[in-house]
N, C-alpha and C. Protein backbone atom coordinates (compact mmCIF):
# COMPACT_ATOMS: atom_id res chain seq x y z
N UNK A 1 25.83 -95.68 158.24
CA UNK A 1 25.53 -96.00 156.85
C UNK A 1 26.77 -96.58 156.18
N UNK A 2 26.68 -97.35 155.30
CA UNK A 2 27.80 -98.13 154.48
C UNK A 2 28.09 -97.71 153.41
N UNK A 3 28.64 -96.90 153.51
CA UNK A 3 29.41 -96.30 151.88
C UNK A 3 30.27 -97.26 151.07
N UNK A 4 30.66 -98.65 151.23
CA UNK A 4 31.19 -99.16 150.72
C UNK A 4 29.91 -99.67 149.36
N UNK A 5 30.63 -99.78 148.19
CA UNK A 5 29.86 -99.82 146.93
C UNK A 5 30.21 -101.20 145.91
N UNK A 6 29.13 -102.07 145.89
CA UNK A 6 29.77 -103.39 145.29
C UNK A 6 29.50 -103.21 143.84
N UNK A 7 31.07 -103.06 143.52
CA UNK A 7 31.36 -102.30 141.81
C UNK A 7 30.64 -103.69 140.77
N UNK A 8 30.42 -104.67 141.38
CA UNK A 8 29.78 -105.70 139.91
C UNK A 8 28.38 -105.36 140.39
N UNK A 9 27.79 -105.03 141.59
CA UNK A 9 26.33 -105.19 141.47
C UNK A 9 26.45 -103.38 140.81
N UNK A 10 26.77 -102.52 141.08
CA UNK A 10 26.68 -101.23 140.31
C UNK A 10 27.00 -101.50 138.63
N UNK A 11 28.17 -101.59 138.05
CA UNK A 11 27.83 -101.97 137.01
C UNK A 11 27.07 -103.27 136.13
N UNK A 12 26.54 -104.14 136.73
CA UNK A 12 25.20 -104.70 136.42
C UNK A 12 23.90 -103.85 136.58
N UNK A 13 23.66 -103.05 137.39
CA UNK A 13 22.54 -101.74 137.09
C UNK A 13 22.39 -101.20 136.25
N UNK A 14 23.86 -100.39 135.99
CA UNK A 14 23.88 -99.95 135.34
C UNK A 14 23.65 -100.44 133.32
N UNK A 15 23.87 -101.53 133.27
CA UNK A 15 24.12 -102.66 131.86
C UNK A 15 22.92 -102.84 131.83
N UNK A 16 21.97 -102.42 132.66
CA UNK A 16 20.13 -102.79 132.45
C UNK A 16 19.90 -101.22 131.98
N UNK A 17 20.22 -100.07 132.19
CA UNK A 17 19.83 -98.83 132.29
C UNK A 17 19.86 -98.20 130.92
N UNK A 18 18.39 -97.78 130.57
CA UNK A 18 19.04 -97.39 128.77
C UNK A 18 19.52 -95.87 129.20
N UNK A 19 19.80 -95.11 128.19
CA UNK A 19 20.93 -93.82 128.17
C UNK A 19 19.96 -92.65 129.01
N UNK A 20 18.63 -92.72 128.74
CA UNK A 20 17.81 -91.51 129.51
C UNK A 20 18.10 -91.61 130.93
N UNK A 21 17.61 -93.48 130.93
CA UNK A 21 18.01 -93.38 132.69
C UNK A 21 19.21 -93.31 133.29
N UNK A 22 20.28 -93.41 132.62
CA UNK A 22 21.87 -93.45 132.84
C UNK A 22 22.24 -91.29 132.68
N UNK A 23 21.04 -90.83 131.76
CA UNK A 23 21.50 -89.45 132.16
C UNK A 23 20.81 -88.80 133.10
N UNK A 24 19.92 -88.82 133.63
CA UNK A 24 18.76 -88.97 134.90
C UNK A 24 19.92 -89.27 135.98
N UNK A 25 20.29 -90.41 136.15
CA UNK A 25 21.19 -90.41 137.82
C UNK A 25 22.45 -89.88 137.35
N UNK A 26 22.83 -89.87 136.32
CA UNK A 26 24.49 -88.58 136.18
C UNK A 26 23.97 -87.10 136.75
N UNK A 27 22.91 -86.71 136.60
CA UNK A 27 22.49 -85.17 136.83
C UNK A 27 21.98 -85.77 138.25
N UNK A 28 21.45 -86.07 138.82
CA UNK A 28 20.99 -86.87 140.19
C UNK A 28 22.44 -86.59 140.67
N UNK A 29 23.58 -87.69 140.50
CA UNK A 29 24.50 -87.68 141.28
C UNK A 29 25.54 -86.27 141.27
N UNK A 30 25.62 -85.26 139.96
CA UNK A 30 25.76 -84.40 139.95
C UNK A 30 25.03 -82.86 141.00
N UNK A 31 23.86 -83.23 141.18
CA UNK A 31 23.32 -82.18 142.02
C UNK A 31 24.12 -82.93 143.74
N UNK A 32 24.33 -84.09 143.53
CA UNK A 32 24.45 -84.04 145.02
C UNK A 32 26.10 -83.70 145.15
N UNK A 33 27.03 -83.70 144.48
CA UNK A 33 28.00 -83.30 144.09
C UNK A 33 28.42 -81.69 144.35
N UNK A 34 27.78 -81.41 143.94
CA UNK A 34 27.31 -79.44 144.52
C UNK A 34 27.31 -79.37 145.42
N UNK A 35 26.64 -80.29 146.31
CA UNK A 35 26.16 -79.63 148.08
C UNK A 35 25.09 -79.68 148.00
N UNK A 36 24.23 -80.90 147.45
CA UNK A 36 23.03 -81.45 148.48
C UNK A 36 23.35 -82.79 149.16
N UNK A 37 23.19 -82.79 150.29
CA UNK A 37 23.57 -83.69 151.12
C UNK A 37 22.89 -84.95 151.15
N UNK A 38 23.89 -86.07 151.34
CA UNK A 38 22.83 -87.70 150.80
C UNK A 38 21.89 -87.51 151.99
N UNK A 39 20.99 -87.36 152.92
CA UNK A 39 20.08 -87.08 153.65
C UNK A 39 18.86 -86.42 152.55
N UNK A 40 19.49 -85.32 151.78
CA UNK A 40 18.17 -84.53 151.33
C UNK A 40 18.06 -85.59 149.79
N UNK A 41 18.89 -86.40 149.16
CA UNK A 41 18.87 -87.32 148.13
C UNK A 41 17.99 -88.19 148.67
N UNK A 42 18.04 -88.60 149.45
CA UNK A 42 17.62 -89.94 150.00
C UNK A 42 15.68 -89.42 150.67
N UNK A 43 16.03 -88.27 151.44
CA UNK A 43 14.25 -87.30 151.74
C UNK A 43 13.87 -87.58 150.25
N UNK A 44 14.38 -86.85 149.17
CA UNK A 44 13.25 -86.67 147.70
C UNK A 44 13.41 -87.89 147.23
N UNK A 45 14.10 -88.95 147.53
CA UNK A 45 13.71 -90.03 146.86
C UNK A 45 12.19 -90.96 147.68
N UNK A 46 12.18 -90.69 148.80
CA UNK A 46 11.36 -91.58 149.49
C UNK A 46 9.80 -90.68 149.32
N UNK A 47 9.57 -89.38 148.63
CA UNK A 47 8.13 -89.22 148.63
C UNK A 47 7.94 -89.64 146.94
């Protein structure tokens, strides 16, 4: 997998995203931050 992250296409996402959805993936990227592993991010995103 490619962890490398292309910082203009991320902040262009982000410059579309109003504040609900910008606090939605802060708590998203926060739970995975804790110790859920990008495997189980990536399982609940695909059902």
């Amino acid at each position: 997998m490619n962890n490398d992250i292309d910082i203009s296409k991320l902040l262009e996402t982000l410059s579309k995203m109003n504040k609900s959805e910008l606090e939605a993936g802060i708590a998203k990227a926060n739970e995975i931050l804790k110790g859920k592993t990008n495997n189980d991010f990536f399982n609940q995103n695909k059902k």
